[in-house]
Every structure is written in C-alpha cells, then in structure tokens.
N, C-alpha and C. Protein backbone atom coordinates (compact mmCIF):
# COMPACT_ATOMS: atom_id res chain seq x y z
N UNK A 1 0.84 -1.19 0.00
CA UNK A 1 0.00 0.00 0.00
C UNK A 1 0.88 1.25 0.00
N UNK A 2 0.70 2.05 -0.96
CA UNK A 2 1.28 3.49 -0.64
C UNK A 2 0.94 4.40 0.00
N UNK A 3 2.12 4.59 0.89
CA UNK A 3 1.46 5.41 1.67
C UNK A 3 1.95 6.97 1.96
N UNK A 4 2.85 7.23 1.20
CA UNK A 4 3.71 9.00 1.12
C UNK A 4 4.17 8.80 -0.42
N UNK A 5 3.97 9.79 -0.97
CA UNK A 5 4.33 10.21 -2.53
C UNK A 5 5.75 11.28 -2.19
N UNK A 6 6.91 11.27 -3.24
CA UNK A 6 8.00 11.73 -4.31
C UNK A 6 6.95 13.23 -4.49
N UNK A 7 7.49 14.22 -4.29
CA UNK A 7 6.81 15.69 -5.46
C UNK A 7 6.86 15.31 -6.78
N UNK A 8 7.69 14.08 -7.46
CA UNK A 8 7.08 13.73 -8.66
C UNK A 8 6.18 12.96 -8.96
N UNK A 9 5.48 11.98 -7.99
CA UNK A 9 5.27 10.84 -8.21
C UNK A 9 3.37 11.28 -7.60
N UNK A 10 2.53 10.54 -8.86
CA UNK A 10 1.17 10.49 -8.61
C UNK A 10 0.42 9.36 -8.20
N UNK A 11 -0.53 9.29 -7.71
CA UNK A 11 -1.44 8.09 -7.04
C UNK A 11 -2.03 7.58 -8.04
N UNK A 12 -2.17 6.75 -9.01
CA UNK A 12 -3.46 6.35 -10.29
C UNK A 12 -4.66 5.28 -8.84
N UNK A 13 -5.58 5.90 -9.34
CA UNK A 13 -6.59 4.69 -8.16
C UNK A 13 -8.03 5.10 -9.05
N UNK A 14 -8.90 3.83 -8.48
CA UNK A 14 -9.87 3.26 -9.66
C UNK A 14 -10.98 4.19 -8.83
N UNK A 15 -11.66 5.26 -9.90
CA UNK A 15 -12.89 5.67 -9.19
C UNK A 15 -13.95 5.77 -10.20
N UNK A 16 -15.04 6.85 -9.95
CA UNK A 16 -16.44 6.83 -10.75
C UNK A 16 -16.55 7.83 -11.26
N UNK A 17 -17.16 7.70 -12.60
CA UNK A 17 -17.13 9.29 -12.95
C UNK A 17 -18.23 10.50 -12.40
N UNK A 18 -18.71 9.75 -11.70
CA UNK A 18 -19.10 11.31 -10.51
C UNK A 18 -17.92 11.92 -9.38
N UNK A 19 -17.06 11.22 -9.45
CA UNK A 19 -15.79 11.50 -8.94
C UNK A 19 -16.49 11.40 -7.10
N UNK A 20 -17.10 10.49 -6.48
CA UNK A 20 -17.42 10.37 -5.55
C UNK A 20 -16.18 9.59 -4.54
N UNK A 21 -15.43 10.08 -4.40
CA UNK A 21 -14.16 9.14 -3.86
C UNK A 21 -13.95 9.01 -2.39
N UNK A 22 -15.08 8.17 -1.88
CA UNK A 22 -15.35 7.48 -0.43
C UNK A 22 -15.04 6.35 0.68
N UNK A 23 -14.51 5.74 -1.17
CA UNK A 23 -14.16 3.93 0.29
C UNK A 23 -12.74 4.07 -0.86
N UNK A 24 -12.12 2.70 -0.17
CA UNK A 24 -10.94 2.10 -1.16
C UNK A 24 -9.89 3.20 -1.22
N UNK A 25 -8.98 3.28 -2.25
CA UNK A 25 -7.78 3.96 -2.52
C UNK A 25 -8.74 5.13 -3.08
N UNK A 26 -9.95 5.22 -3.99
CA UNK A 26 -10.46 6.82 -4.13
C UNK A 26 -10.40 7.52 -2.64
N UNK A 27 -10.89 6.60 -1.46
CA UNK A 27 -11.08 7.79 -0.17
C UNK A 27 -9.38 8.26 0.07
N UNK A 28 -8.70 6.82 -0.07
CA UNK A 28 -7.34 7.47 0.51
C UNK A 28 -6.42 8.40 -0.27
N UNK A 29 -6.62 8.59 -2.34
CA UNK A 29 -6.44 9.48 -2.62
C UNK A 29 -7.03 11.09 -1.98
N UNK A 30 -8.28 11.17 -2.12
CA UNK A 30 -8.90 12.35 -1.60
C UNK A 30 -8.56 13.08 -0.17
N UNK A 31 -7.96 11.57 0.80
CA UNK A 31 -7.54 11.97 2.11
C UNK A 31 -6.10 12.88 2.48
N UNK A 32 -5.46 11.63 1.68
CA UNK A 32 -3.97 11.49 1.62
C UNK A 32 -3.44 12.70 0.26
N UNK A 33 -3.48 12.59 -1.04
CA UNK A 33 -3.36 12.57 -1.89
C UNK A 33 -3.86 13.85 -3.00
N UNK A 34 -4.92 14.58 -2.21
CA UNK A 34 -5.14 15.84 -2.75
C UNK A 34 -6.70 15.34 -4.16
N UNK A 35 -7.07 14.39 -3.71
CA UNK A 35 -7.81 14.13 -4.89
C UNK A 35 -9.48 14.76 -4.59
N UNK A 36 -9.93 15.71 -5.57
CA UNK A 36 -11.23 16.23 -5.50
C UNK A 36 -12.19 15.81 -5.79
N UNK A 37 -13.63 15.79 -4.80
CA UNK A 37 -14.26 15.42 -4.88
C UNK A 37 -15.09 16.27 -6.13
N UNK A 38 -15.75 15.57 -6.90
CA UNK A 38 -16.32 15.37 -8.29
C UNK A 38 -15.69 15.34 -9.31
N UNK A 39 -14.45 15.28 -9.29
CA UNK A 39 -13.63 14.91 -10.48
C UNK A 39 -13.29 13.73 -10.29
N UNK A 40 -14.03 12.82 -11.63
CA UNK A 40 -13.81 11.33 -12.02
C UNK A 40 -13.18 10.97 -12.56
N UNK A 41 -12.14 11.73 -13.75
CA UNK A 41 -10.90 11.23 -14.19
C UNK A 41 -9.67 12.44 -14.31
N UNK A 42 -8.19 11.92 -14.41
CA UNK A 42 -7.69 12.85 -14.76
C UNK A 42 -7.00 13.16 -13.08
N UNK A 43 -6.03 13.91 -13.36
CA UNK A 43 -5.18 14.71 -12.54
C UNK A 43 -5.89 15.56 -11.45
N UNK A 44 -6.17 15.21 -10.68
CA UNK A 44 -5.97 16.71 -9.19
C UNK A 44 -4.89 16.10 -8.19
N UNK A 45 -4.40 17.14 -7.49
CA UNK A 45 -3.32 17.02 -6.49
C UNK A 45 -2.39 16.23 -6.77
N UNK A 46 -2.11 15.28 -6.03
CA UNK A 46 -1.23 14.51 -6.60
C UNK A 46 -1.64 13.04 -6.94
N UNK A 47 -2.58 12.93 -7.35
CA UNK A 47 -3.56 11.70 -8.23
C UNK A 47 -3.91 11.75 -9.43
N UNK A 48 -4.27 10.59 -9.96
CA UNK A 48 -4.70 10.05 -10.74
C UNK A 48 -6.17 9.64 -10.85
N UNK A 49 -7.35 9.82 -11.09
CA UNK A 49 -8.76 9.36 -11.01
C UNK A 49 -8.91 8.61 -12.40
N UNK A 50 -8.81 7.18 -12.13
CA UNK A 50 -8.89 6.53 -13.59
C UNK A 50 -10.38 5.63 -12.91
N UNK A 51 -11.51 6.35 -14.09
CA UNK A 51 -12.88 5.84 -13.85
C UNK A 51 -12.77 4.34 -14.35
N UNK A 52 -13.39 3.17 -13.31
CA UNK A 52 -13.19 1.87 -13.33
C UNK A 52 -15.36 1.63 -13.26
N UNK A 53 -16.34 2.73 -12.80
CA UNK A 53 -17.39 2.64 -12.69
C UNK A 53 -18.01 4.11 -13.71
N UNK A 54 -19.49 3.88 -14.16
CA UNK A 54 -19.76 5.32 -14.28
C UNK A 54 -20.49 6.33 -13.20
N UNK A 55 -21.07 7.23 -13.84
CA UNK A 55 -21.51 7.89 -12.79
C UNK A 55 -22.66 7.75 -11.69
N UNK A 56 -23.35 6.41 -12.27
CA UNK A 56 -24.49 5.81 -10.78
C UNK A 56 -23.55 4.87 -10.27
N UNK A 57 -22.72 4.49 -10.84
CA UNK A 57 -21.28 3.13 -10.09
C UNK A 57 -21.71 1.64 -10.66
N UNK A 58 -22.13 1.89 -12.03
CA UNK A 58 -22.45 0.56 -12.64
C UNK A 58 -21.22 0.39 -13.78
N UNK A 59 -20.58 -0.73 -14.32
CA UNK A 59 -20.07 -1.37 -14.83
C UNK A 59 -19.19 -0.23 -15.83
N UNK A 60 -18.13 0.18 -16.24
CA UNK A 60 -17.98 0.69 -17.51
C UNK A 60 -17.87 -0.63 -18.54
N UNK A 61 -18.31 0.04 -20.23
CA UNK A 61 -17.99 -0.82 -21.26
C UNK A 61 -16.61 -1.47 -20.98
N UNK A 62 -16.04 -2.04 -21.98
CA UNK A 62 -14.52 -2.64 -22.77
C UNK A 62 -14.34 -1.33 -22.89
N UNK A 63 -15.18 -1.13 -24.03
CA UNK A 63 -14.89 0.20 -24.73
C UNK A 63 -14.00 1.26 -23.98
N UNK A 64 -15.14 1.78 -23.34
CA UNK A 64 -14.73 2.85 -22.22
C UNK A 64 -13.94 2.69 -21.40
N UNK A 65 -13.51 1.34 -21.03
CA UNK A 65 -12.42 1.60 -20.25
C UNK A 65 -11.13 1.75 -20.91
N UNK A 66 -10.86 1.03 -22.02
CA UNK A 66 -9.76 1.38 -22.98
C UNK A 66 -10.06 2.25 -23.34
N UNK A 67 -10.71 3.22 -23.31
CA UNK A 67 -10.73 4.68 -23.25
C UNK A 67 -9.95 5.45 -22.54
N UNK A 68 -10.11 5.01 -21.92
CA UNK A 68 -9.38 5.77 -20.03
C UNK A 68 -7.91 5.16 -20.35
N UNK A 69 -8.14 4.58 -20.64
CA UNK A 69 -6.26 3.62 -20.61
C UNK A 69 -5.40 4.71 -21.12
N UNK A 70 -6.48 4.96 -22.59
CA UNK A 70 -5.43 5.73 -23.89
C UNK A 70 -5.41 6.43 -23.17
N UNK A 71 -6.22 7.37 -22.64
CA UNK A 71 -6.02 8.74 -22.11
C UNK A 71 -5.18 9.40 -20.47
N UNK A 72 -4.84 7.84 -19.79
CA UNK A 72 -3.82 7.85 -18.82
C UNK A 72 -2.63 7.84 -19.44
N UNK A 73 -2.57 6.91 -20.78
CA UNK A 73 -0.98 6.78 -21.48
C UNK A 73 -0.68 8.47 -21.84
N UNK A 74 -1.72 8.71 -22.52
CA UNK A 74 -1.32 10.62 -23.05
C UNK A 74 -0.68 11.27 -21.89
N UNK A 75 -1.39 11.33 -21.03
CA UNK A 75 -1.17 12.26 -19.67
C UNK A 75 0.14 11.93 -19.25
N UNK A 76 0.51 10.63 -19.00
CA UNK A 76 1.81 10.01 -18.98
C UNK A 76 2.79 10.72 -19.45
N UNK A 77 2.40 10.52 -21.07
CA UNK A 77 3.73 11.32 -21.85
C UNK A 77 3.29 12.54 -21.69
N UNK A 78 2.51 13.16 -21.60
CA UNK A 78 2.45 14.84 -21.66
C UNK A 78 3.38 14.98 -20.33
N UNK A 79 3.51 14.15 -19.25
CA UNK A 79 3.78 14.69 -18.33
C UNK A 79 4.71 13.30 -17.61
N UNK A 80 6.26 13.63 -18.43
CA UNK A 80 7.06 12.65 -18.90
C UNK A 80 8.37 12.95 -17.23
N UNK A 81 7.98 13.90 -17.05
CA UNK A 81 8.80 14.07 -15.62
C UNK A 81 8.27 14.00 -14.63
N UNK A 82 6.74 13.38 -14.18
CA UNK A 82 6.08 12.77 -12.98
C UNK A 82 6.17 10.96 -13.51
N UNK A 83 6.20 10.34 -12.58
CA UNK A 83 6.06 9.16 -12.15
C UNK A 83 4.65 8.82 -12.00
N UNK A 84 4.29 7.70 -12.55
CA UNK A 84 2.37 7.66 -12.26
C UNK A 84 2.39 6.22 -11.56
N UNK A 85 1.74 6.29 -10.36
CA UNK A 85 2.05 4.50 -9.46
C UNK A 85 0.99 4.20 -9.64
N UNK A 86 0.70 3.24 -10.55
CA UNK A 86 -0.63 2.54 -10.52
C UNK A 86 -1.28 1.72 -9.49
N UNK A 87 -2.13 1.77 -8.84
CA UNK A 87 -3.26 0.69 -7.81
C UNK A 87 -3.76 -0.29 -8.70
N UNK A 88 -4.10 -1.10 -8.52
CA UNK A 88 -5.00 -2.45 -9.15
C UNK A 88 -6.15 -1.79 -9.42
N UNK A 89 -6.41 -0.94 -9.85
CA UNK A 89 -7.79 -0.45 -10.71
C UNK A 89 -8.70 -1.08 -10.72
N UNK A 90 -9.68 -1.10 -10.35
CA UNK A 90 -10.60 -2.19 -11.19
C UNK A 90 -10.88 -3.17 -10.24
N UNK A 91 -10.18 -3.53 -9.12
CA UNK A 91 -10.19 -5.16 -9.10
C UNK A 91 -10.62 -4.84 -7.51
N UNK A 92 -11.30 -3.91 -6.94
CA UNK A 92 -11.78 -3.69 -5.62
C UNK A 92 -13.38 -3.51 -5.59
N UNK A 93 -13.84 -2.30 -5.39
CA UNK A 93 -15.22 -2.36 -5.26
C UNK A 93 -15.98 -2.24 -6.61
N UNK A 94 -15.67 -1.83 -7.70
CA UNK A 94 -15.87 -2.02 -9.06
C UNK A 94 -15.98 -3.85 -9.61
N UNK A 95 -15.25 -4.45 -8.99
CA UNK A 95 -15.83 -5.73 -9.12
C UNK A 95 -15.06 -6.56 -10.41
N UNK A 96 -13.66 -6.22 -11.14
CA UNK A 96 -13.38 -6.57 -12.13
C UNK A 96 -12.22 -7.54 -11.91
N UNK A 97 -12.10 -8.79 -12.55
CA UNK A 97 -10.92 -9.35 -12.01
C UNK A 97 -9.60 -9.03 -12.09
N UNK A 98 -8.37 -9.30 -11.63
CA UNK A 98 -6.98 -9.02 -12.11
C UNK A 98 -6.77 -9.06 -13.05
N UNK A 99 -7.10 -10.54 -13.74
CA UNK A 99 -6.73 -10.67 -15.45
C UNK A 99 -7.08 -9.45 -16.07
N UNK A 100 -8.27 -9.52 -15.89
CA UNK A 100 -9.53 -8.34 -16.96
C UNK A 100 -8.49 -7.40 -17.06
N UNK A 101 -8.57 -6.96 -15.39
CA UNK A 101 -7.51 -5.25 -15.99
C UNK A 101 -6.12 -5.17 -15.78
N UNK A 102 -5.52 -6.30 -15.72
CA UNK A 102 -3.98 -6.35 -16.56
C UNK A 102 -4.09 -6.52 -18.05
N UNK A 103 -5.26 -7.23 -18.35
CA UNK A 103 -5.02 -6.97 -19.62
C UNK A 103 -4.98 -5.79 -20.72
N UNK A 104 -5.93 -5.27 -19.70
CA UNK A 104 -5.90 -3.72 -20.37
C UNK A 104 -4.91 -2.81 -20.19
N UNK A 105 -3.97 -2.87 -19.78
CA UNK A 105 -2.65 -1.73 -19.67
C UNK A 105 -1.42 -2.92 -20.58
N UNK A 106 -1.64 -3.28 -21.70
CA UNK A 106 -0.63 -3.30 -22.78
C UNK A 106 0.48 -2.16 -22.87
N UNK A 107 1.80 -2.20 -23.17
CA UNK A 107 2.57 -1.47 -23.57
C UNK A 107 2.47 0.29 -22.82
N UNK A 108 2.83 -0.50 -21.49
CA UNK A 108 2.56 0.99 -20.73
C UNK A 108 3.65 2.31 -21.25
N UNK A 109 3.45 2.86 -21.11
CA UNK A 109 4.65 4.59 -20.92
C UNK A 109 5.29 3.77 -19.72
N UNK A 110 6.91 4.26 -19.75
CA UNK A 110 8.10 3.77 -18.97
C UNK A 110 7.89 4.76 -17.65
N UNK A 111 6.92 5.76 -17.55
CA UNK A 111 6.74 6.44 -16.13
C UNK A 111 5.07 5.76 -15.55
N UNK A 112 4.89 4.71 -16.21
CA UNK A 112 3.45 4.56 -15.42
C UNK A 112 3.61 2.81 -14.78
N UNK A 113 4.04 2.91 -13.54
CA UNK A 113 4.90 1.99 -12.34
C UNK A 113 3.20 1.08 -12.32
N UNK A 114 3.57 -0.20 -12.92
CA UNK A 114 2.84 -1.40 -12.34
C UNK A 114 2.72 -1.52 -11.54
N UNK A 115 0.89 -2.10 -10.37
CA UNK A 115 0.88 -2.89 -9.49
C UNK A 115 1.47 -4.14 -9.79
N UNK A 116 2.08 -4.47 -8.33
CA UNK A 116 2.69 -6.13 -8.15
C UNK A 116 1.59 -7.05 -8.91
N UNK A 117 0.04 -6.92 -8.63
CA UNK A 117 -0.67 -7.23 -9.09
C UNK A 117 -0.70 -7.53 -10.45
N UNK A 118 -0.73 -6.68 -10.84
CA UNK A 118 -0.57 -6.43 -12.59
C UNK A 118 0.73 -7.40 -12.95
N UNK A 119 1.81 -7.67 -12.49
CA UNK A 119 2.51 -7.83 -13.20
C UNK A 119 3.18 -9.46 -12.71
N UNK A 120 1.84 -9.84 -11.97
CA UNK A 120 2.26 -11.69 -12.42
C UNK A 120 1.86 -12.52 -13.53
C-alpha cells in the first residue's frame, strides 16, 4: 500500500465518474493525496482518477475503459517528468478481475509503475 508520494510521483486509483471518492484507494487518494471530490478522471493534487465505474457506479464498457487507458498513457507522456504509481484499478469495489484489468494496460509509458498485481 502506498502510503507517502516523491513531489514527482502520482497516485493512479480506480474511481467513478461522478468522482465520488469514499471507500478504497479513491477515499485514501482524496484523504492522503489531494484528490477532489467530483472529479472522475484525470489529474488533481497529486492523483490520478482513472474511472473503473460510471456515474451511478455501474459497470464501464470494454470500450470505455480502454478509453481511459489511452487517455492515462497521453497524460503520462504529456507529463514525462512525474512518475504515475498505478493501484490495481478495477479489481476492488468495481468488481473486475486481475486478469480483466492487466489486460488492459498493454505497452505501458516507462513512467506509469505497475501494481505487483498487474505484473504476475
């Protein structure tokens, strides 16, 4: 579990796109981590909000979540001198297995740090 961030280094953790970030690593971004409440994806403080639910907290597509993927990889490279520590996304109160969402982070950016999870 992480628990103190690098001034370079960001939190990625799985939330909703009402940006309601209450239980799991969303509460401990928002606690710890500077992460705002109603923003569901994307950068505040020193986090990451990568939506794993939508905005009532039901299922995202395939689709949509490889949505979010591409658009964590961009942010990545746009922002090639922070470190991004990924959480197991997905695989807590969202309900998705490990496989599912290791499979979805193919060919990460060299600043976006695998969960242990992810990477058996």
């Amino acid at each position: 579990m992480i628990q103190s961030l690098k001034p370079n280094e960001l939190f990625v953790f799985g939330s909703n796109l009402a940006g309601s970030h209450g239980a799991g690593a969303a509460a401990q971004a928002r606690k710890d981590f500077g992460a705002e409440w109603g923003v569901g994806e994307g950068i505040t403080g020193q986090s990451y909000a990568f939506p794993t639910l939508d905005e009532n907290l039901g299922k995202r597509t395939d689709e949509e979540l490889k949505k979010s993927v591409l658009e964590l990889y961009e942010t990545c490279e746009e922002n090639s001198n922070k470190t991004f520590l990924l959480t197991p996304v997905g695989t807590g109160i969202a309900g998705y297995s490990v496989d599912y969402m290791k499979s979805l982070f193919t060919n990460p950016p060299e600043n976006l740090i695998m969960p242990e999870e992810f990477k058996k």
